[in-house]
C-alpha atoms as a PDB file:
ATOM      1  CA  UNK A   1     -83.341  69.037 -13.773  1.00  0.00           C
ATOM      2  CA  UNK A   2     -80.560  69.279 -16.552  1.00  0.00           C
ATOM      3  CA  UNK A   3     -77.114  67.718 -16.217  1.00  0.00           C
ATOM      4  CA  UNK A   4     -76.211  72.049 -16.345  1.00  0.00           C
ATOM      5  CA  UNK A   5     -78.276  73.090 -13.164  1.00  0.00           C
ATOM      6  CA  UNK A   6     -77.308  69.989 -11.563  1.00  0.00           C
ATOM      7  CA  UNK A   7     -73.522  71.270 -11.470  1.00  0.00           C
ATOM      8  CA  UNK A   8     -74.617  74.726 -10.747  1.00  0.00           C
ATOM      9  CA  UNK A   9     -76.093  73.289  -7.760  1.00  0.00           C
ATOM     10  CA  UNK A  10     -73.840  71.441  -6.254  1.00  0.00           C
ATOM     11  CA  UNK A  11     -70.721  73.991  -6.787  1.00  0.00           C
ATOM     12  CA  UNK A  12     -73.360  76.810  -5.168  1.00  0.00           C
ATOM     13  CA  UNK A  13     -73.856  74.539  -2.070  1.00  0.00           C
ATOM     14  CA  UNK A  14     -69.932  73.836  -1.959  1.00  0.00           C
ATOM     15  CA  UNK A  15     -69.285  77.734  -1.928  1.00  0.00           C
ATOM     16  CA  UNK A  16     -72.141  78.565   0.385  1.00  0.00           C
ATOM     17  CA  UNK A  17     -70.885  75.644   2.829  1.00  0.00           C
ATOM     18  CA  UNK A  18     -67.210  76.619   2.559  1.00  0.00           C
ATOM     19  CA  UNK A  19     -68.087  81.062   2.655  1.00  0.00           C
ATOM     20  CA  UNK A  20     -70.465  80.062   6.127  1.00  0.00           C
ATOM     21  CA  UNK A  21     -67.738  77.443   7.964  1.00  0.00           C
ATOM     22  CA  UNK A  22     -65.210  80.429   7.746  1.00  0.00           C
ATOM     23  CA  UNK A  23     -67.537  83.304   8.526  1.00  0.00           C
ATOM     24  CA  UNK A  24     -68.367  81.239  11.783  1.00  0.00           C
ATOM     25  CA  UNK A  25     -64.615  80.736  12.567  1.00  0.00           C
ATOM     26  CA  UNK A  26     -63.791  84.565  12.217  1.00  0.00           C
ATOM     27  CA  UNK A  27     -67.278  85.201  13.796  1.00  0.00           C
ATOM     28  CA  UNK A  28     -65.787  83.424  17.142  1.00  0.00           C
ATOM     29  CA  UNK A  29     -62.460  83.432  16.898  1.00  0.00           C
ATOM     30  CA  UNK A  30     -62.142  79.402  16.814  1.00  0.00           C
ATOM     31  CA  UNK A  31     -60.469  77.771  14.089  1.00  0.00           C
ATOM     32  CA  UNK A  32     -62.162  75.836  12.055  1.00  0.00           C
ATOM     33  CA  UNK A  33     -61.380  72.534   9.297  1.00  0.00           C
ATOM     34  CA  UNK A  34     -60.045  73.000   6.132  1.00  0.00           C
ATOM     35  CA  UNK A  35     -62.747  73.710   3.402  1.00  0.00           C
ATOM     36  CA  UNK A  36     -60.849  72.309   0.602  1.00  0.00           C
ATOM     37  CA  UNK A  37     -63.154  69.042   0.991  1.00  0.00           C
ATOM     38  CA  UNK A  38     -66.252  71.636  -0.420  1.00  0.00           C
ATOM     39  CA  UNK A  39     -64.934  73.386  -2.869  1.00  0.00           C
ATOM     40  CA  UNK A  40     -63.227  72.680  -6.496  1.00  0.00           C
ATOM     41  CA  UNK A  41     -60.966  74.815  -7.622  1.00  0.00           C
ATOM     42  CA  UNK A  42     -59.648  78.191  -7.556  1.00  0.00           C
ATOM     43  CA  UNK A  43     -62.793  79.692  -9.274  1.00  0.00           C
ATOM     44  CA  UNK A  44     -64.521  78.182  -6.123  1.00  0.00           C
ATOM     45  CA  UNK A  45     -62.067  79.577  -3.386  1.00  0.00           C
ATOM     46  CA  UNK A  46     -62.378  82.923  -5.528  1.00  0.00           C
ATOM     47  CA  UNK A  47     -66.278  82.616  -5.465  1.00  0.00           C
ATOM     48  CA  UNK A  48     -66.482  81.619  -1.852  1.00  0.00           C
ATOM     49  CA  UNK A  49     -63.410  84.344  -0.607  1.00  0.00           C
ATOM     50  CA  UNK A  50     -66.194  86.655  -2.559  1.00  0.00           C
ATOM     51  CA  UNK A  51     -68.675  85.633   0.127  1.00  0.00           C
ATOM     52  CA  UNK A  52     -66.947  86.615   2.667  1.00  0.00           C
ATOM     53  CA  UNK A  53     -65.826  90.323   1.412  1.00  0.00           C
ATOM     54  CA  UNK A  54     -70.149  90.583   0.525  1.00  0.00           C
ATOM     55  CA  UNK A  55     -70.831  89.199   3.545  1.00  0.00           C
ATOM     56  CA  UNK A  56     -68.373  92.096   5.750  1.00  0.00           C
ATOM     57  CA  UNK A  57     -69.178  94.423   3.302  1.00  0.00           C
ATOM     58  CA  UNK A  58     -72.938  94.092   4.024  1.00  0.00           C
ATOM     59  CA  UNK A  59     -71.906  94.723   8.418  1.00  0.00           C
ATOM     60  CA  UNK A  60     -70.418  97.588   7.719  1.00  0.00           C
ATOM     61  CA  UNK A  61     -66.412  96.791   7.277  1.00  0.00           C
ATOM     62  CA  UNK A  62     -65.098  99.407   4.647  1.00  0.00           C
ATOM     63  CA  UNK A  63     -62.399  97.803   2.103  1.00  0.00           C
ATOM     64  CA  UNK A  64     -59.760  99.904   1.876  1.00  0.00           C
ATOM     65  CA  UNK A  65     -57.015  97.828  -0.641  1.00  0.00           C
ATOM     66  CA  UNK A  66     -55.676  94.117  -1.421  1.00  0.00           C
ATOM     67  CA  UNK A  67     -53.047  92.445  -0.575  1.00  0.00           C
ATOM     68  CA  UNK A  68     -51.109  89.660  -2.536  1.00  0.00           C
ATOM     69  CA  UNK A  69     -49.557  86.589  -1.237  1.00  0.00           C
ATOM     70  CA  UNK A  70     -48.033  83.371  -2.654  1.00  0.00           C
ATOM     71  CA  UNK A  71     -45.035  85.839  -4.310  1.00  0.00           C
ATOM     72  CA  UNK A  72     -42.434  83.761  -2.753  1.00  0.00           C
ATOM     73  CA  UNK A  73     -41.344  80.611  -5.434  1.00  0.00           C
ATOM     74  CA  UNK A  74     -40.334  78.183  -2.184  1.00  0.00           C
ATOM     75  CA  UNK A  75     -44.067  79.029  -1.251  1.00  0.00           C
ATOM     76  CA  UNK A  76     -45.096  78.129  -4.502  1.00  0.00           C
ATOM     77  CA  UNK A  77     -43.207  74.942  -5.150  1.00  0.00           C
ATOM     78  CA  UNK A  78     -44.542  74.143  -1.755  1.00  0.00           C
ATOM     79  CA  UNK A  79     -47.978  74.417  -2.909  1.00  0.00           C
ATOM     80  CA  UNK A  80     -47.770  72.832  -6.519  1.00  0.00           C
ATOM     81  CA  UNK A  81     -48.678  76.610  -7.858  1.00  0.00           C
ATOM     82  CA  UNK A  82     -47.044  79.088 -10.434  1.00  0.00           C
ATOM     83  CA  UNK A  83     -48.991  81.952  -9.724  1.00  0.00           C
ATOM     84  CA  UNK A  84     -50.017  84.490  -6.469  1.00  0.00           C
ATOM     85  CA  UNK A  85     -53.033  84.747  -4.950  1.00  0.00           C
ATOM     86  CA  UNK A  86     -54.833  88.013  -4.001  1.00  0.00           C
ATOM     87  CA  UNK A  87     -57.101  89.005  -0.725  1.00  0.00           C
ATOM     88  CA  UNK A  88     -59.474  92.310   0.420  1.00  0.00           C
ATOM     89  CA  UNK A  89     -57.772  94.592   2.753  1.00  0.00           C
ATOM     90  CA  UNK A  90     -60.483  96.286   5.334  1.00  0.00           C
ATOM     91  CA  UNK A  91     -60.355  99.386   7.076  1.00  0.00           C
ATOM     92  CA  UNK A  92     -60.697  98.019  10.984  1.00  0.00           C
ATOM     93  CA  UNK A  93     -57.409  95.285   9.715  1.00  0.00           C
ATOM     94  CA  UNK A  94     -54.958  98.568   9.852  1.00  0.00           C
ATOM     95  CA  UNK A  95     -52.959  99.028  12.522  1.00  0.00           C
ATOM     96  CA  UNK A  96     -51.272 102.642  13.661  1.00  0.00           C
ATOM     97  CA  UNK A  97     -47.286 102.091  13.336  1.00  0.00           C
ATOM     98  CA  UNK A  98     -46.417 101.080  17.067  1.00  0.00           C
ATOM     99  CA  UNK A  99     -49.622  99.991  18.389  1.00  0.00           C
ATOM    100  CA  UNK A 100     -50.536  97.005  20.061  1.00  0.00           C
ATOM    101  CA  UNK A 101     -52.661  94.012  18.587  1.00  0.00           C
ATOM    102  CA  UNK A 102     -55.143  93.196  21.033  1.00  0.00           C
ATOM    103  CA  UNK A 103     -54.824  88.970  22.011  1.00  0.00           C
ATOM    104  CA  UNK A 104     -56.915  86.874  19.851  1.00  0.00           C
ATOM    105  CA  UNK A 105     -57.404  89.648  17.045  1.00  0.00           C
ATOM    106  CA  UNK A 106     -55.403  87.697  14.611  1.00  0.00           C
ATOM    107  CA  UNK A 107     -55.863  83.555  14.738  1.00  0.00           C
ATOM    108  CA  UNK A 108     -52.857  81.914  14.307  1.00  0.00           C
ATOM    109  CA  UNK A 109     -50.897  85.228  13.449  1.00  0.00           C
ATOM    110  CA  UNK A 110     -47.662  85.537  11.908  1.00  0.00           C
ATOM    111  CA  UNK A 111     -45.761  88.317  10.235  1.00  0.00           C
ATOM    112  CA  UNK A 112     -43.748  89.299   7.130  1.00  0.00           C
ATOM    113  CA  UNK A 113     -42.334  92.515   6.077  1.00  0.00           C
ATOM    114  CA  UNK A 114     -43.380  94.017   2.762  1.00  0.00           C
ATOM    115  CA  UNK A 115     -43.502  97.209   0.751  1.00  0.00           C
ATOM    116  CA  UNK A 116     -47.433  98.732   0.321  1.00  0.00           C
ATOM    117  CA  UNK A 117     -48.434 101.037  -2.159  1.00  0.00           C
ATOM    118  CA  UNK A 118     -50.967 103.678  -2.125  1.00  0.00           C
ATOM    119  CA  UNK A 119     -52.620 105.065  -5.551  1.00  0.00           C
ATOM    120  CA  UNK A 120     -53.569 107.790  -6.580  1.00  0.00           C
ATOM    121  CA  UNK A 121     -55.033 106.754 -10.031  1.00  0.00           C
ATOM    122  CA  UNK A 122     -57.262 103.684 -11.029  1.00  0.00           C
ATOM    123  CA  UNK A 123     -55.671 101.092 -12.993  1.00  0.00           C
ATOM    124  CA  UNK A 124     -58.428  99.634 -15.396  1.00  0.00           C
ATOM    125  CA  UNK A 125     -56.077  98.615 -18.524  1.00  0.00           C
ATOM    126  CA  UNK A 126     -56.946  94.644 -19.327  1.00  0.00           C
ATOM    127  CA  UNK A 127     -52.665  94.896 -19.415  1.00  0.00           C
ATOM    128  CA  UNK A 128     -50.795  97.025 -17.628  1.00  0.00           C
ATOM    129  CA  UNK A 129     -47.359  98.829 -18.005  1.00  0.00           C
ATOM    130  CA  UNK A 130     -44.575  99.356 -15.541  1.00  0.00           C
ATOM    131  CA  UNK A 131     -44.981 102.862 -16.728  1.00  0.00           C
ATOM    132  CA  UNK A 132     -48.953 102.984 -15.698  1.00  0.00           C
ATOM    133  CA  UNK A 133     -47.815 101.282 -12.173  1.00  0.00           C
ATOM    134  CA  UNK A 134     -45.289 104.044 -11.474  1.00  0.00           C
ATOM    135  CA  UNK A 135     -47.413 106.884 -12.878  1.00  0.00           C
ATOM    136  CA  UNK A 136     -50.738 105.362 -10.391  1.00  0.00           C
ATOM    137  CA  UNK A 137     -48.582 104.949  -7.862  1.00  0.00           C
ATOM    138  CA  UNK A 138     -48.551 108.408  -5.257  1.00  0.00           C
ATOM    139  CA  UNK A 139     -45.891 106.629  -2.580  1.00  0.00           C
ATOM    140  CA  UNK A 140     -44.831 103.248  -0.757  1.00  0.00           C
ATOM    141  CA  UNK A 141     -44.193 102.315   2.211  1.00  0.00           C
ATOM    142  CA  UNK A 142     -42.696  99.934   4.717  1.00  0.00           C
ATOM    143  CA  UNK A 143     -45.554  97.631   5.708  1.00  0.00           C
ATOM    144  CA  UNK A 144     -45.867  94.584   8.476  1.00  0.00           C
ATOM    145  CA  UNK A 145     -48.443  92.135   7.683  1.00  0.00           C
ATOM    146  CA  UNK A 146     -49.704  90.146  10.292  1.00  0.00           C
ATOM    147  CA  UNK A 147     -51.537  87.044   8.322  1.00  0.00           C
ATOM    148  CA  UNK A 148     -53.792  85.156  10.100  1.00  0.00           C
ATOM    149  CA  UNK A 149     -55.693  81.604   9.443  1.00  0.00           C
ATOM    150  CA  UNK A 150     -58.895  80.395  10.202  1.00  0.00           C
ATOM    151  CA  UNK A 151     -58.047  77.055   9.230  1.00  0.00           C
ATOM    152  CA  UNK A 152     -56.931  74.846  12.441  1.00  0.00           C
ATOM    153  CA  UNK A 153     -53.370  74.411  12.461  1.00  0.00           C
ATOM    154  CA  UNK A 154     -52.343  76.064   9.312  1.00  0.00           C
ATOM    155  CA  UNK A 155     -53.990  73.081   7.373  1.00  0.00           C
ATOM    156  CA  UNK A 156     -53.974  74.820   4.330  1.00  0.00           C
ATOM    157  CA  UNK A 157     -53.935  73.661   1.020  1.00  0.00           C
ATOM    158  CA  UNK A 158     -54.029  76.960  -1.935  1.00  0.00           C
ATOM    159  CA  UNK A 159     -58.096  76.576  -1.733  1.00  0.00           C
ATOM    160  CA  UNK A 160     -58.425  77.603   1.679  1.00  0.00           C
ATOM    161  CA  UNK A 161     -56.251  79.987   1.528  1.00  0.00           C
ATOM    162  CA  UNK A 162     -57.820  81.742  -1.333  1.00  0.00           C
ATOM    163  CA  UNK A 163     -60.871  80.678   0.479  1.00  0.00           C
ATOM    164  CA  UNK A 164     -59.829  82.745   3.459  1.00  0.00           C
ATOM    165  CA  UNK A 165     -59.614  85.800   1.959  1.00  0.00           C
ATOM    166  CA  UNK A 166     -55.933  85.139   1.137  1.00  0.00           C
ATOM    167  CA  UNK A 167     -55.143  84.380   4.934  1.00  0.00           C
ATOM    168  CA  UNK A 168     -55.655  88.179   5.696  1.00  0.00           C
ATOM    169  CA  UNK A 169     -55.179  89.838   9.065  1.00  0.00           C
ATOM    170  CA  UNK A 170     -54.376  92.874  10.166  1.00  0.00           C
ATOM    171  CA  UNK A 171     -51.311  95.429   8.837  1.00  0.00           C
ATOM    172  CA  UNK A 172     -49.240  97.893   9.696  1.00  0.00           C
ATOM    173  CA  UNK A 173     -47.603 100.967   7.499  1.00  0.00           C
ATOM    174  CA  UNK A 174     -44.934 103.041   8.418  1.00  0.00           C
ATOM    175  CA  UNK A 175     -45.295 106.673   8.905  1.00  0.00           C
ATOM    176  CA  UNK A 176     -43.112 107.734   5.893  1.00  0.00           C
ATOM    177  CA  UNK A 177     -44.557 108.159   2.649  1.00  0.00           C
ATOM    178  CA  UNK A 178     -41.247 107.695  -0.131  1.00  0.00           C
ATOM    179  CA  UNK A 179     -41.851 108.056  -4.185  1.00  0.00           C
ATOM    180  CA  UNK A 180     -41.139 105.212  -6.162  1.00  0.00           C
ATOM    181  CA  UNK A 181     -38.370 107.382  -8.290  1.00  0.00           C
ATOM    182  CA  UNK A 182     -36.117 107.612  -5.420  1.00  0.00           C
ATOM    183  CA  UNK A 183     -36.109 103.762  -4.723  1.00  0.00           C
ATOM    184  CA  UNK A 184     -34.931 100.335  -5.818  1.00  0.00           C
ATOM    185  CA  UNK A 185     -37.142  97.777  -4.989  1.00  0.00           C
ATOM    186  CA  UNK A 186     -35.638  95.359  -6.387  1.00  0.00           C
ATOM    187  CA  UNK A 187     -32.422  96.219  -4.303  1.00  0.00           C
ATOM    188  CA  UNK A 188     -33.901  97.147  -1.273  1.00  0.00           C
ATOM    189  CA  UNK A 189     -32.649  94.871   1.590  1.00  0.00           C
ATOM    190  CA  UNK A 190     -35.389  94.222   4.787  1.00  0.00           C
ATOM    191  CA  UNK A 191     -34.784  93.285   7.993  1.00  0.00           C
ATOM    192  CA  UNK A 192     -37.185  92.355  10.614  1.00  0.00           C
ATOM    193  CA  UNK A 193     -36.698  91.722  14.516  1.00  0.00           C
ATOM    194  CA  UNK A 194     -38.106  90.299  17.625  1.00  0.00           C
ATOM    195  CA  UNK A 195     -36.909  92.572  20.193  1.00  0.00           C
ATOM    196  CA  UNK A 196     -33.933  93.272  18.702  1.00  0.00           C
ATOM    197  CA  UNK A 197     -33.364  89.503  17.539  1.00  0.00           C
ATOM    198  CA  UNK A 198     -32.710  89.310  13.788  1.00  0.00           C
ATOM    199  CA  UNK A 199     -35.602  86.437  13.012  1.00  0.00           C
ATOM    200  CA  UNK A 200     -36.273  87.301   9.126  1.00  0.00           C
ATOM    201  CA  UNK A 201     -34.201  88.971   6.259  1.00  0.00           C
ATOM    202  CA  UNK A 202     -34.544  89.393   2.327  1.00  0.00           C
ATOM    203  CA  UNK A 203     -34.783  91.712  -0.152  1.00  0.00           C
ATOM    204  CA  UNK A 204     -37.218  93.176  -2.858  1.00  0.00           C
ATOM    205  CA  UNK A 205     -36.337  90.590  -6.014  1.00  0.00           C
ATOM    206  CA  UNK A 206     -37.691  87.734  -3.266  1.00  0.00           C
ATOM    207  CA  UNK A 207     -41.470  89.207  -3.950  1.00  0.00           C
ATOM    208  CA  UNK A 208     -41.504  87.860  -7.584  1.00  0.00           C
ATOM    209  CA  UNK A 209     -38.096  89.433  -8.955  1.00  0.00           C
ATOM    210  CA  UNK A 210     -39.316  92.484  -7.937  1.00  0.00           C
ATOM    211  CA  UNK A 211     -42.543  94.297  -5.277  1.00  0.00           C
ATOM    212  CA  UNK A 212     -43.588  95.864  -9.163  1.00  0.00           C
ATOM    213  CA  UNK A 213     -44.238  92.748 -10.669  1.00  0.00           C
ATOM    214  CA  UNK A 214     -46.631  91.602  -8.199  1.00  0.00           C
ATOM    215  CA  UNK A 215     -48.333  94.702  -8.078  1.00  0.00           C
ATOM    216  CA  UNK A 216     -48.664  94.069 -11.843  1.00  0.00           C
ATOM    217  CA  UNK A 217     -49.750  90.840 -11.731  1.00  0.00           C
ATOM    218  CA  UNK A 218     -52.623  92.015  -9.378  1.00  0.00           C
ATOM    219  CA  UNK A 219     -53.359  94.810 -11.064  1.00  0.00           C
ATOM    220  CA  UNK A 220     -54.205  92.611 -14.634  1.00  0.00           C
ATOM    221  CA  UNK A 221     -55.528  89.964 -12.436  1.00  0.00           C
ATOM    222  CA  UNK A 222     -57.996  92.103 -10.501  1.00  0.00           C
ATOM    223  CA  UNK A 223     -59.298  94.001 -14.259  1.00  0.00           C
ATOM    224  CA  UNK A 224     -60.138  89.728 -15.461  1.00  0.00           C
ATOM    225  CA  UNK A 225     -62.085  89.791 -12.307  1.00  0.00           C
ATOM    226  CA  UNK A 226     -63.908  93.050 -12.664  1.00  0.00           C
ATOM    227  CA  UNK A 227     -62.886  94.492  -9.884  1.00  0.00           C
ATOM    228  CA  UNK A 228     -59.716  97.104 -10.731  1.00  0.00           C
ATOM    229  CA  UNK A 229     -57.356  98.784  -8.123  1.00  0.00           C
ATOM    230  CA  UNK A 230     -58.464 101.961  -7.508  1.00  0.00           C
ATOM    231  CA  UNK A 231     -56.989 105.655  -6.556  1.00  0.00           C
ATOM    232  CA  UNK A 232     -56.613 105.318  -2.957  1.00  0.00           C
ATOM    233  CA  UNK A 233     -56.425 101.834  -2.109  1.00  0.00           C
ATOM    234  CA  UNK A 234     -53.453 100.601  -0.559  1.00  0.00           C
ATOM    235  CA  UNK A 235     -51.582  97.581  -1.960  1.00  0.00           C
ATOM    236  CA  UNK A 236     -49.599  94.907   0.344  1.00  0.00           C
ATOM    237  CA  UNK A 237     -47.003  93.691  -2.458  1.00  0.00           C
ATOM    238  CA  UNK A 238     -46.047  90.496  -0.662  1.00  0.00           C
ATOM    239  CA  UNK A 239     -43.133  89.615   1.737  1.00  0.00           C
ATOM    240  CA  UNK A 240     -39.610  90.237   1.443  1.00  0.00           C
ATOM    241  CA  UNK A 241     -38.456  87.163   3.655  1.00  0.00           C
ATOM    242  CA  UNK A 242     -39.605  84.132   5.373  1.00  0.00           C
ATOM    243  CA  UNK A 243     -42.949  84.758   7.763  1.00  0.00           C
ATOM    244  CA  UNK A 244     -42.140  84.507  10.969  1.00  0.00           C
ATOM    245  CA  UNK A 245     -44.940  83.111  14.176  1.00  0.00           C
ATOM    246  CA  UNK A 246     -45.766  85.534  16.530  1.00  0.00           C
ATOM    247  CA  UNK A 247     -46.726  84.985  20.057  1.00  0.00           C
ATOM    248  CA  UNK A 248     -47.923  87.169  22.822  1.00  0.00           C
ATOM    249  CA  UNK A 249     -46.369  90.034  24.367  1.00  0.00           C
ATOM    250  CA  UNK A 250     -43.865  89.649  20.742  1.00  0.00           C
ATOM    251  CA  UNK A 251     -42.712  93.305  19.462  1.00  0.00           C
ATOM    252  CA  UNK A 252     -41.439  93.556  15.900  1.00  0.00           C
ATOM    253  CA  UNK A 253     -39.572  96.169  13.841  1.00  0.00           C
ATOM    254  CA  UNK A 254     -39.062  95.821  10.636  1.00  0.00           C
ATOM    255  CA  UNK A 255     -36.457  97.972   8.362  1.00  0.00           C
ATOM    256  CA  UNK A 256     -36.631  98.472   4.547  1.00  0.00           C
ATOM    257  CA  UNK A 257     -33.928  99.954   2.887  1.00  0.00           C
ATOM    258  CA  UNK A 258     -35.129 103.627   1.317  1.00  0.00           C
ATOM    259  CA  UNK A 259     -38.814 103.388   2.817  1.00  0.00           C
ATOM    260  CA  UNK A 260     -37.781 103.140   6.492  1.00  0.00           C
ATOM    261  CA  UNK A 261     -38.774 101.289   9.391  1.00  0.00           C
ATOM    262  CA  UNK A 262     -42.390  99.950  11.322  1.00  0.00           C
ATOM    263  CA  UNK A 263     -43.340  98.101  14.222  1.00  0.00           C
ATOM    264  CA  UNK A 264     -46.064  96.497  16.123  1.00  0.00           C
ATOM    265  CA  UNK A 265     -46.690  95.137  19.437  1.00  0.00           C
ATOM    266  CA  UNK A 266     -48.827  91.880  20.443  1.00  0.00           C
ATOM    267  CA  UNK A 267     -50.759  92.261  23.548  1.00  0.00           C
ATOM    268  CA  UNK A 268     -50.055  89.701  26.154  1.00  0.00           C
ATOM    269  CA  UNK A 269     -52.932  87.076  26.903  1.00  0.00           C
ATOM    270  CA  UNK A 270     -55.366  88.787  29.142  1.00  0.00           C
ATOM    271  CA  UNK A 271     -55.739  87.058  32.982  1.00  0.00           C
ATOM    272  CA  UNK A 272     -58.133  85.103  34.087  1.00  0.00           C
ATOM    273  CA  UNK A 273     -60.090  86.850  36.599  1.00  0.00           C
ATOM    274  CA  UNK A 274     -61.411  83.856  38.117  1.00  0.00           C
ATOM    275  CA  UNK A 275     -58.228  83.427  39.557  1.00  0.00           C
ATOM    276  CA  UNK A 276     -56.208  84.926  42.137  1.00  0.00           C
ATOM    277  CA  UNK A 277     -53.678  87.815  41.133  1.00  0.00           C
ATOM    278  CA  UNK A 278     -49.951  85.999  41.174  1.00  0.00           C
ATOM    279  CA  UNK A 279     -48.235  88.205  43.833  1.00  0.00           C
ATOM    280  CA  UNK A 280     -44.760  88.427  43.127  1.00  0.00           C
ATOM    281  CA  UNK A 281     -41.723  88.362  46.532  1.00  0.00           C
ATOM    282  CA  UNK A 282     -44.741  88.108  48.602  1.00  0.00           C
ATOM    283  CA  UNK A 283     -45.894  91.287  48.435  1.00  0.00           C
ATOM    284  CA  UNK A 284     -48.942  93.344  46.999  1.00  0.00           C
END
């Protein structure tokens, strides 16, 4: 065996270890250990985060967009990185604007505002124009992202996360489709609540200087992997303040200037039936 295959090898078994650990955790809903240990790389996290969209493809889930994350520079001093990182956005992850997530949908969930796009035109160009972005682009809109591990504890290291299909979730969009000539991104203040409690703020220059530039970035980045945005996918730019930790029975709201507002509700931990019904004052 050559010095070649022997490499080939052992990186195939890394990714095939790493892509089956995380299927099982989002296969059972249990957390699972970091995979950074299998993997080298971000070609690897990218190979075995491929896994995973082949391997949901193949049941039937329907991608429908991406989403970007990493746009935040703390996040990325954090993490030693200079760049984003990019994930598959699947039909069954949206959410209807007000709805409730069901308990245990999301592992480890927590939330960020951002502004999504929808195309109407592919975007195929090895390099990419603000000018092609804005004439792709048929509207945005205000967007919750509820990001999700399936590492234990938020172990994550920029491997896994890439791993893990970019920490994906679920998401919400607002209601209100608004063109990108009558807004400011870069401008646009957010604000999202808990019940009413102000627990996250920013604006649209915190997602890389701007929600365009990401979408450029991914847009070039997603041509070098062959896979191009497309007319009709939706795009989750990346978050416009700190994320936030959800817990059950949470509501959130979130408000972008120009685009509008969204919300979602978490469902409370369902009862135990094996025990008896808590009666409240003693009565029924």
């Amino acid at each position: 065996m050559s010095a070649v295959t022997t490499v080939a090898t052992s990186r195939d078994l890394g990714v095939g270890a790493a892509a089956r650990r995380l299927l099982a955790a989002h296969a059972t809903r249990t957390p699972c250990d970091p995979v950074r240990e299998l993997i080298d790389g971000l070609d690897e996290a990218y190979a075995v985060q491929e896994c995973l969209i082949r391997s949901w493809t193949a049941a039937g889930r329907r991608p429908v967009g991406r989403k970007i994350g990493l746009t935040s520079p703390e996040v990325q001093r954090q993490l030693g990185v200079d760049s984003p990182d990019f994930g598959t956005l699947f039909s069954d992850m949206a959410v209807p604007d007000g709805a409730q997530i069901p308990a245990g949908a999301v592992l480890q969930p927590r939330a960020e505002a951002e502004v999504a796009l929808v195309l109407e035109r592919d975007l195929t160009h090895e390099r990419h124009t603000v000018a092609d972005l804005l004439r792709a682009t048929a509207f945005a809109l205000p967007a919750i992202e509820v990001v999700g591990s399936r590492i234990r504890d938020w172990d994550i290291a920029l491997t896994d996360t890439i791993a893990d299909n970019a920490s994906s979730g679920m998401y919400v969009l607002g209601n209100r489709p608004t063109r990108l000539v009558d807004l400011d991104l870069r401008l646009c203040g957010m604000v999202l609540e808990r019940r009413g409690e102000q627990v996250s703020t920013g604006t649209g220059a915190a997602c890389l200087g701007h929600p365009l530039n990401a979408a450029l970035w991914l847009a070039d980045t997603l041509v070098r992997f062959g896979h191009p945005l497309r007319a009709g996918d939706t795009v989750l730019t990346g978050a416009l303040g700190p994320m936030v930790a959800t817990a059950p029975g949470d509501v959130l709201e979130a408000r972008i200037e120009g685009l509008g507002d969204v919300r979602v509700a978490f469902a409370r931990d369902e009862p135990d039936h094996d025990e008896p019904t808590r009666q409240e004052g003693g009565t029924a």
